[in-house]
C-alpha atoms as a PDB file:
ATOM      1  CA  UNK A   1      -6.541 -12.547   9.350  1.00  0.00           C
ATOM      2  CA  UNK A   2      -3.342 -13.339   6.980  1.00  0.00           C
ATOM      3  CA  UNK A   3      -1.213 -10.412   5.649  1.00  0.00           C
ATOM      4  CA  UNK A   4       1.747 -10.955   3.677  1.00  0.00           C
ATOM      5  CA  UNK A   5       4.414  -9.208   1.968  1.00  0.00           C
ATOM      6  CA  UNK A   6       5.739  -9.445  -1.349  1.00  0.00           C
ATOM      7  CA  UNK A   7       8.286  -6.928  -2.341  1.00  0.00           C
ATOM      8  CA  UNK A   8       7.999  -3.349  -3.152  1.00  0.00           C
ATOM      9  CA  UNK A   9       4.648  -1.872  -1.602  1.00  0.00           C
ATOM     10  CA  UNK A  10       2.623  -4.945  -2.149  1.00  0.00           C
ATOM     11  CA  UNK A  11       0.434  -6.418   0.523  1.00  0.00           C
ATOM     12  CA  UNK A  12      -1.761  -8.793   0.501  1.00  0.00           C
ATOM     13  CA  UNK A  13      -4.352  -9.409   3.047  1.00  0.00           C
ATOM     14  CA  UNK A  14      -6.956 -12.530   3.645  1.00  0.00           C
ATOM     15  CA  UNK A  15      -9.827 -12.129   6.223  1.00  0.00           C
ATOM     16  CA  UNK A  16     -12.458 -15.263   6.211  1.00  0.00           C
ATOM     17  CA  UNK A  17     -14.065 -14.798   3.007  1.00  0.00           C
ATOM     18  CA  UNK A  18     -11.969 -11.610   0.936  1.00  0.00           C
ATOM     19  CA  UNK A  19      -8.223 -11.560  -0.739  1.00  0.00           C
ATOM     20  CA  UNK A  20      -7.706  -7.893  -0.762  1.00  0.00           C
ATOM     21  CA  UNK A  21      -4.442  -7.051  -2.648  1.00  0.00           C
ATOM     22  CA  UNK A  22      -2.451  -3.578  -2.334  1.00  0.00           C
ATOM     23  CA  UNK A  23      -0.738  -2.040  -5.231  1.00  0.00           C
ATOM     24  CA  UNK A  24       0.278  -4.828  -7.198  1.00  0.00           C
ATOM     25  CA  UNK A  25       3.388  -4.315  -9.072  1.00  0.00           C
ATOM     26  CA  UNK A  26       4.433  -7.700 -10.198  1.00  0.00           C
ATOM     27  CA  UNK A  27       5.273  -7.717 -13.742  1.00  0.00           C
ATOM     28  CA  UNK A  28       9.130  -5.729 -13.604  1.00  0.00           C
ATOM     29  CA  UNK A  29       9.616  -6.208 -10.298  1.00  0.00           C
ATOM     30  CA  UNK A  30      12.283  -8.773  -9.343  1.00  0.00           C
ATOM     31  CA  UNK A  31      11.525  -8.621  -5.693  1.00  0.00           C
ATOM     32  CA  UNK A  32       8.272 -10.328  -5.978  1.00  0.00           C
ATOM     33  CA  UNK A  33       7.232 -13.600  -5.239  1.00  0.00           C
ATOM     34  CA  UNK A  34       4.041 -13.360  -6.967  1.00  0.00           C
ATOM     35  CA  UNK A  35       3.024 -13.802 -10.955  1.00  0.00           C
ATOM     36  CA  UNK A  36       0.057 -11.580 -12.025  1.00  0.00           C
ATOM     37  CA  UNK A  37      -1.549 -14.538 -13.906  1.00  0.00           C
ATOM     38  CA  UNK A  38      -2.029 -16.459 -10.949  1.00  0.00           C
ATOM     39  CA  UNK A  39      -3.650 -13.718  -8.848  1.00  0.00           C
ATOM     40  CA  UNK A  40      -7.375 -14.144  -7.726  1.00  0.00           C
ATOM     41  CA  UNK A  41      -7.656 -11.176  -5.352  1.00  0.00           C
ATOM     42  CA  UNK A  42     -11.805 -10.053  -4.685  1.00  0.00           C
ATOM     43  CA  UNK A  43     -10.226  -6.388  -4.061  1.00  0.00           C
ATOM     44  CA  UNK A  44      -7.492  -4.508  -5.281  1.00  0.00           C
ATOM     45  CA  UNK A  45      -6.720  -1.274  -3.429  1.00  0.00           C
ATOM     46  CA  UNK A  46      -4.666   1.394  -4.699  1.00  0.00           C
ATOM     47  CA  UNK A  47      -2.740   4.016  -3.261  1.00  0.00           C
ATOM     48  CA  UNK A  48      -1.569   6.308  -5.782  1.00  0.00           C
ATOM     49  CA  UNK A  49      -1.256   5.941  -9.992  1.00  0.00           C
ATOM     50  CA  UNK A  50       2.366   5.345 -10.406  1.00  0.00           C
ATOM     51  CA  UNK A  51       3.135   2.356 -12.749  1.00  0.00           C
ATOM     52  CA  UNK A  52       4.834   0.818  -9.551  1.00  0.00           C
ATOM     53  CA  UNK A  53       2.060   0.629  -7.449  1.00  0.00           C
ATOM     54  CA  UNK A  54      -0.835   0.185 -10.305  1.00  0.00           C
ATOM     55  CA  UNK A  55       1.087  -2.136 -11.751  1.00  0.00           C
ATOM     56  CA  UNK A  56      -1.007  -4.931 -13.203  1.00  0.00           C
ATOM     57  CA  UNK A  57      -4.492  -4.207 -11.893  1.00  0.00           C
ATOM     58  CA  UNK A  58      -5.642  -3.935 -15.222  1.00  0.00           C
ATOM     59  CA  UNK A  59      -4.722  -7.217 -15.943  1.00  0.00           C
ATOM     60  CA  UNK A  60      -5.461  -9.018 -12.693  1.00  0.00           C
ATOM     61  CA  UNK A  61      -9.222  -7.352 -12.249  1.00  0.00           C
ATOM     62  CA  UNK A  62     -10.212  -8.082 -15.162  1.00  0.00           C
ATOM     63  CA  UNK A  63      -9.348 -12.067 -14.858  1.00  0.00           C
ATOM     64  CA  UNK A  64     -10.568 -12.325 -11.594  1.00  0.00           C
ATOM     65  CA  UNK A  65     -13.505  -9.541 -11.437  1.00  0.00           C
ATOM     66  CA  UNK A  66     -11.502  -7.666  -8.495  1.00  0.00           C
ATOM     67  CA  UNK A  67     -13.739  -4.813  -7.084  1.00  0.00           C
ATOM     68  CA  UNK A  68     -10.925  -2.010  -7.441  1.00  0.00           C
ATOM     69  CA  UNK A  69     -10.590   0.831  -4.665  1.00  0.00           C
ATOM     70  CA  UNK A  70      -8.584   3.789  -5.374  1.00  0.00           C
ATOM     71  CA  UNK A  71      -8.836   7.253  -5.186  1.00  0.00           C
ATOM     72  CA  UNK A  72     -11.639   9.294  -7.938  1.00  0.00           C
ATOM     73  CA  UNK A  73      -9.490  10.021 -10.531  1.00  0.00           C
ATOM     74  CA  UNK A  74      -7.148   6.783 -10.525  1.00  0.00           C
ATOM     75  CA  UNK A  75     -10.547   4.818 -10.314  1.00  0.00           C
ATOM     76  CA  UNK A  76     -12.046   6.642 -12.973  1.00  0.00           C
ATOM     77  CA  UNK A  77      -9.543   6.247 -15.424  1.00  0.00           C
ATOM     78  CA  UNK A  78      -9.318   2.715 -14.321  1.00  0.00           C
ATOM     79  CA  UNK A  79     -13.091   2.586 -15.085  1.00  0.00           C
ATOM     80  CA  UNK A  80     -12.762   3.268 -18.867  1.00  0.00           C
ATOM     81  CA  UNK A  81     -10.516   0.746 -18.738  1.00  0.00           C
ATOM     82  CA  UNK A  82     -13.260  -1.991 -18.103  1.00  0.00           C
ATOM     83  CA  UNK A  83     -13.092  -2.173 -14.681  1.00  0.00           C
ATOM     84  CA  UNK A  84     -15.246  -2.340 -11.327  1.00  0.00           C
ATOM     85  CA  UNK A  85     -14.049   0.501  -9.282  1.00  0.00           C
ATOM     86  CA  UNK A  86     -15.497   1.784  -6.169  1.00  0.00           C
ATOM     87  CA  UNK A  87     -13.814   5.741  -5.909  1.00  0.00           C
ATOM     88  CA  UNK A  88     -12.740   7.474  -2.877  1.00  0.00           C
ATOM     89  CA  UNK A  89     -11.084  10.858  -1.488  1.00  0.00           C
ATOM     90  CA  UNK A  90      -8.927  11.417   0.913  1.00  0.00           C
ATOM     91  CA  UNK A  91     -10.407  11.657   4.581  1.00  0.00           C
ATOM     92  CA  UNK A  92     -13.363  10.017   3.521  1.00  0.00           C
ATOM     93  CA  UNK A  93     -14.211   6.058   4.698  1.00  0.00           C
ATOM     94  CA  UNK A  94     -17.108   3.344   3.501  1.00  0.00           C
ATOM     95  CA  UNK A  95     -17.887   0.296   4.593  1.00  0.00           C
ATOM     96  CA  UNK A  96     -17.125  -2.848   2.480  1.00  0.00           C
ATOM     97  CA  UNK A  97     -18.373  -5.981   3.400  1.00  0.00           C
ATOM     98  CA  UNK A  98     -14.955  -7.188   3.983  1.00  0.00           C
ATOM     99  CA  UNK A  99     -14.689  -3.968   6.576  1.00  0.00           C
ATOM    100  CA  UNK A 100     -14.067  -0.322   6.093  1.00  0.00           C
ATOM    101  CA  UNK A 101     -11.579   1.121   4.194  1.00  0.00           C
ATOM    102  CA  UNK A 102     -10.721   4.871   4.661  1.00  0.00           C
ATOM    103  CA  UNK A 103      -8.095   7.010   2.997  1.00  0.00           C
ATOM    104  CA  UNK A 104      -5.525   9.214   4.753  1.00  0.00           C
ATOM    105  CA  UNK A 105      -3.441  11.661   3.255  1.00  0.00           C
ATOM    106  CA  UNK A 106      -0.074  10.856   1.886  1.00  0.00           C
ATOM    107  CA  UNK A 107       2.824  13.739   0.325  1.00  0.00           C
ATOM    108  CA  UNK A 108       3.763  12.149  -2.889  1.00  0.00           C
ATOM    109  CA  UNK A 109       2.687  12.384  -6.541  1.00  0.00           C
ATOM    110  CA  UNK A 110       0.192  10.091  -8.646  1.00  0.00           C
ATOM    111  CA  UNK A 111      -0.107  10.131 -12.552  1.00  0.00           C
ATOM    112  CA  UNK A 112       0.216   7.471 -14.700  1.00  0.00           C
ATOM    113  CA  UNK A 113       2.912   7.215 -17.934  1.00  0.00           C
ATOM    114  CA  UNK A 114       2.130   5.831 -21.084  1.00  0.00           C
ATOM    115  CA  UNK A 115       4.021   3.912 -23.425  1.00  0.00           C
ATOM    116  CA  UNK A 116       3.715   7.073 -25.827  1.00  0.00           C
ATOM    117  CA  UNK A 117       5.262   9.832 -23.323  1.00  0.00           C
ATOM    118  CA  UNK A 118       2.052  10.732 -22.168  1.00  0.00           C
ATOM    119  CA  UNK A 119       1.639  11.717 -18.226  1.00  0.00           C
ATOM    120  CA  UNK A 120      -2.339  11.040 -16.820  1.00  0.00           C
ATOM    121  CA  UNK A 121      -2.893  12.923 -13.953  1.00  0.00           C
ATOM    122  CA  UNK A 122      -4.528  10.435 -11.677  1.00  0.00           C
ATOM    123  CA  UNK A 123      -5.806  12.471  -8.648  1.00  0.00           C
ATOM    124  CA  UNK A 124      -4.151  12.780  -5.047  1.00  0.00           C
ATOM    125  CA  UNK A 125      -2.057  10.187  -3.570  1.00  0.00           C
ATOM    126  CA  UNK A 126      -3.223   8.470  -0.741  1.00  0.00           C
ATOM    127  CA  UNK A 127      -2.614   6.263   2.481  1.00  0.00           C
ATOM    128  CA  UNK A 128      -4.925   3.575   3.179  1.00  0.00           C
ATOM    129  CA  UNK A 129      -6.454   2.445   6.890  1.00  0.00           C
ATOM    130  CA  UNK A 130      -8.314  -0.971   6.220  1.00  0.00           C
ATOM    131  CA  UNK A 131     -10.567  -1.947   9.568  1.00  0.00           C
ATOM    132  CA  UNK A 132     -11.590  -5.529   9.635  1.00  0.00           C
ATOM    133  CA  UNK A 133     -11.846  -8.572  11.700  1.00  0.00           C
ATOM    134  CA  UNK A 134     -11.401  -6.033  14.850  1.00  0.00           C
ATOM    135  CA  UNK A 135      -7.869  -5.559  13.671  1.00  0.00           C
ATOM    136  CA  UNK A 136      -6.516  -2.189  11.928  1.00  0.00           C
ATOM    137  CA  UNK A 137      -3.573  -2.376   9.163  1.00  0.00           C
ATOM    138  CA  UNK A 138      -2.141   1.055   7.747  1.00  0.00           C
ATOM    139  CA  UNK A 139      -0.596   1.355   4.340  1.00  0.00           C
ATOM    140  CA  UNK A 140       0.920   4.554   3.962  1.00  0.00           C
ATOM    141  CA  UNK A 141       1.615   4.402   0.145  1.00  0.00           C
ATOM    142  CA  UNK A 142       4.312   6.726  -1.173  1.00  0.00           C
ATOM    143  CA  UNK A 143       4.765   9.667   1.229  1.00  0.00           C
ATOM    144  CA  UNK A 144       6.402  11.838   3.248  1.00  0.00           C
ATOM    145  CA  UNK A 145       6.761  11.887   6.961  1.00  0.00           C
ATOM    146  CA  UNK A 146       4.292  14.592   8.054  1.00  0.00           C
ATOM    147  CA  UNK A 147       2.873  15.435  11.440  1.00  0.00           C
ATOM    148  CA  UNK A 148      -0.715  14.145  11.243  1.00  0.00           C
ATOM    149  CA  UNK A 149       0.632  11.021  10.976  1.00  0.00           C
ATOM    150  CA  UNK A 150       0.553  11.056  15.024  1.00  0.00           C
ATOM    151  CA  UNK A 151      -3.840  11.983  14.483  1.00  0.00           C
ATOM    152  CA  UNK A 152      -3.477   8.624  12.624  1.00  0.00           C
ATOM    153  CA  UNK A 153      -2.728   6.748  15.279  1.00  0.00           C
ATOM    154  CA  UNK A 154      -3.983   8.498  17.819  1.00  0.00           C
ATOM    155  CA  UNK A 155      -7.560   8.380  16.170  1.00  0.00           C
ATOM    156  CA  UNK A 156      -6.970   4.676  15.077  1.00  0.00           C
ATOM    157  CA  UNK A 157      -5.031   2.487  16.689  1.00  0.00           C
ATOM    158  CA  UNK A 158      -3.097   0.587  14.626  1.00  0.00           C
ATOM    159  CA  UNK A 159      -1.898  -3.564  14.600  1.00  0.00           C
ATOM    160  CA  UNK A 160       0.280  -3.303  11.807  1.00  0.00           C
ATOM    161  CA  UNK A 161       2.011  -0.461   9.451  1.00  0.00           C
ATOM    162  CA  UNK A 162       3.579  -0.521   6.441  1.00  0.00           C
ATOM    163  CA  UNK A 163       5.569   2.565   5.891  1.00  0.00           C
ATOM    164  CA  UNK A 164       8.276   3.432   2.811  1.00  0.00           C
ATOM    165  CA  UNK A 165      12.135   3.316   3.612  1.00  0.00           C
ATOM    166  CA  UNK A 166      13.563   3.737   0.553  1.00  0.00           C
ATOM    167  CA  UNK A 167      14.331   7.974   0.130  1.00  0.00           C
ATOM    168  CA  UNK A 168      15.212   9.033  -2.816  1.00  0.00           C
ATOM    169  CA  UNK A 169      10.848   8.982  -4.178  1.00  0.00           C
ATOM    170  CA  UNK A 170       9.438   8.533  -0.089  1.00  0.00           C
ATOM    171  CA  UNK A 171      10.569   9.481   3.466  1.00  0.00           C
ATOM    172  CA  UNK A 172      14.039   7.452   3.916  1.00  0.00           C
ATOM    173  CA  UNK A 173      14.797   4.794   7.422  1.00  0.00           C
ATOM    174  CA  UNK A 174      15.277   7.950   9.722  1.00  0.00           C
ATOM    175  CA  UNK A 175      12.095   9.742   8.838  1.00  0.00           C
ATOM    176  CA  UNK A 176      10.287   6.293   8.627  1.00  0.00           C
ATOM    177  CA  UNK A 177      11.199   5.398  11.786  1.00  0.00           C
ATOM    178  CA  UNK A 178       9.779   8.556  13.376  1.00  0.00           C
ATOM    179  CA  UNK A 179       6.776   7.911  11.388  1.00  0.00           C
ATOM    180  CA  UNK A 180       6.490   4.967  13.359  1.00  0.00           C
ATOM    181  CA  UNK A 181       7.020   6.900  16.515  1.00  0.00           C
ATOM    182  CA  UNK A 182       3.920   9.059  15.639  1.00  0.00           C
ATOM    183  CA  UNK A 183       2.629   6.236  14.462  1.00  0.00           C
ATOM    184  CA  UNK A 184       2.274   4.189  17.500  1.00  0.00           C
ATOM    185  CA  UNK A 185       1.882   0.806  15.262  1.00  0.00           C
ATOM    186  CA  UNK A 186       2.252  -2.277  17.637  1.00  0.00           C
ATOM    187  CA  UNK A 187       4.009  -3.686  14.406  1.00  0.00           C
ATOM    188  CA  UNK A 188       5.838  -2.021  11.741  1.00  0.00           C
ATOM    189  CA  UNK A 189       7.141  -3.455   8.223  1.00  0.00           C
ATOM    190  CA  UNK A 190       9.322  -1.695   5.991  1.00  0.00           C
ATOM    191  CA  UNK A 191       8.055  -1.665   2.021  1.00  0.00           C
ATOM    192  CA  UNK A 192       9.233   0.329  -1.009  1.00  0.00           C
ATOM    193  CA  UNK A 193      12.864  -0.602  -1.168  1.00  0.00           C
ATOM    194  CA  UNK A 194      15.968  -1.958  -3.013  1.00  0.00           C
ATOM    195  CA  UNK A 195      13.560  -2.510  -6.100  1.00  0.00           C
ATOM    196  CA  UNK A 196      15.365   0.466  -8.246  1.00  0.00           C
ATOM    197  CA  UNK A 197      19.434   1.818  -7.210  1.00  0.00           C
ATOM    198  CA  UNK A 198      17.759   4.953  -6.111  1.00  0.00           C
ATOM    199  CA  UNK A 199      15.781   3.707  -3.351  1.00  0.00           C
ATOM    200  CA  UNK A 200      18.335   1.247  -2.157  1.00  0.00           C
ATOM    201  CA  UNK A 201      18.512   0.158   1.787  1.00  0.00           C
ATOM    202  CA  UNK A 202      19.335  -1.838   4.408  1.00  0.00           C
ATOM    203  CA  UNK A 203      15.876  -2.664   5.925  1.00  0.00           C
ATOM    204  CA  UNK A 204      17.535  -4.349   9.257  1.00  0.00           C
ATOM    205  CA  UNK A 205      19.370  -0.945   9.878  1.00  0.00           C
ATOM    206  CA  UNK A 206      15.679   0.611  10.069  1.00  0.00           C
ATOM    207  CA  UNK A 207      14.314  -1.877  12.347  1.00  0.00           C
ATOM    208  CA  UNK A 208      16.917  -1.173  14.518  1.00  0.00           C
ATOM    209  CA  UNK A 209      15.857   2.762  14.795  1.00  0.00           C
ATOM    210  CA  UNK A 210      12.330   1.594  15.923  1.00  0.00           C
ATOM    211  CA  UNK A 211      11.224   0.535  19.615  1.00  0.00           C
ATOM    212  CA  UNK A 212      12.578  -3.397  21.109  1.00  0.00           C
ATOM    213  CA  UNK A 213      10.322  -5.959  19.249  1.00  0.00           C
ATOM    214  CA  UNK A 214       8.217  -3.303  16.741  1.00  0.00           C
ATOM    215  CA  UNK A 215      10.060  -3.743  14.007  1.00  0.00           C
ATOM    216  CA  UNK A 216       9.942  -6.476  11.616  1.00  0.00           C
ATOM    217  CA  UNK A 217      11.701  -7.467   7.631  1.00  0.00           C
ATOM    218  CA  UNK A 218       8.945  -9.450   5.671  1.00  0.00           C
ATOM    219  CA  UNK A 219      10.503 -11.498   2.841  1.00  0.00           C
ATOM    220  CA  UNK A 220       8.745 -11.665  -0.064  1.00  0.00           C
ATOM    221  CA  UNK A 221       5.977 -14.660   0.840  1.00  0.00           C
ATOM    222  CA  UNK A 222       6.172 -14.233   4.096  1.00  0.00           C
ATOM    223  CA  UNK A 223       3.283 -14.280   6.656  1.00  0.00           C
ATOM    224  CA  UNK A 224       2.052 -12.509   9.809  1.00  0.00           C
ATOM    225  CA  UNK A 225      -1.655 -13.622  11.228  1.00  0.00           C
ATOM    226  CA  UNK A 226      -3.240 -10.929  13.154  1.00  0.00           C
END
């Protein structure tokens, strides 16, 4: 299995036969290494409905026929939109035939702006444990530290975890970092950071607050093979 970062929250993940891409924010993102019209992802799965984690889904599903996971109202509105959405709820898990996907809990917002000042409510905000290939990634979307974060890993043992730094919107490197702690990830990556001033940080500086050798700064493109 091949997961890579590039920039903000985006992850992208290849297991033998699936591309499963996570919150892709391309388009107004400078970070990025990626350009939306050259994405081919089978699955696109969503965290929350902020316009920096949807992003371009719209765009990208409909090109490449991307089955889109996301939690019920987020994948209903994304529905009317054209698109093949499978829904979900927090706490609840199914089984793809890439693996299983189940959604944690996650303290944040998720509604989606319009170009006309219009705010769509788009359900709960979510984390998202994907189980394949006998490996177990966590992608904690936009949240809070919060205590059940240690039920997480102490009910899945997790290879890799990407977990917010940036304050401001999300827990900042201090709360992150005992996230991790909770956590118990084998590997930890920092995401959602130094995109916008407000969430500006020094993602080396949080690496440093985790346990020798846990820690790791993805550039944008880079890999890690599980």
């Amino acid at each position: 299995m091949q997961i890579s970062y590039h920039g903000h929250s985006i992850v992208k993940v290849k297991t033998n036969d699936t591309t499963i891409l996570f919150d892709p924010f391309i388009n107004g993102n400078e970070l990025t290494d990626l350009k939306a019209e050259n994405e081919k992802p089978d699955v696109i799965i969503l965290t929350h409905g902020h316009n920096d984690h949807v992003g371009d889904t719209v765009e990208i599903a409909k090109k490449s026929d991307a089955l889109v996971i996301a939690p019920f109202e987020l994948a209903t509105y994304l529905e009317w939109q054209g698109l093949k959405t499978h829904p979900m709820s927090i706490g609840g898990s199914f089984e793809f035939d890439f693996g299983k996907v189940k959604l944690t809990q996650a303290f944040h917002g998720s509604s989606y702006t319009t170009d006309v000042q219009q705010i769509i409510y788009t359900g709960m905000p979510s984390g998202v444990l994907l189980m394949a290939e006998g490996k177990t990634i966590y992608h904690a979307g936009d949240t809070s530290l919060f205590g059940d974060m240690k039920l997480i890993g102490e009910r899945h043992p997790i290879d890799l975890a990407f977990l917010p730094i940036g304050d401001n919107f999300t827990m900042g490197p201090d709360d992150a970092a005992y996230a991790a702690e909770l956590l118990q990830a084998k590997k930890v990556v920092p995401i959602h950071y130094n995109t916008f001033p407000p969430i500006k940080q020094d993602p080396d500086k949080f690496v440093q607050l985790l346990q020798e050798g846990q820690g790791k700064v993805m550039a944008a493109g880079e890999v890690i093979t599980l």
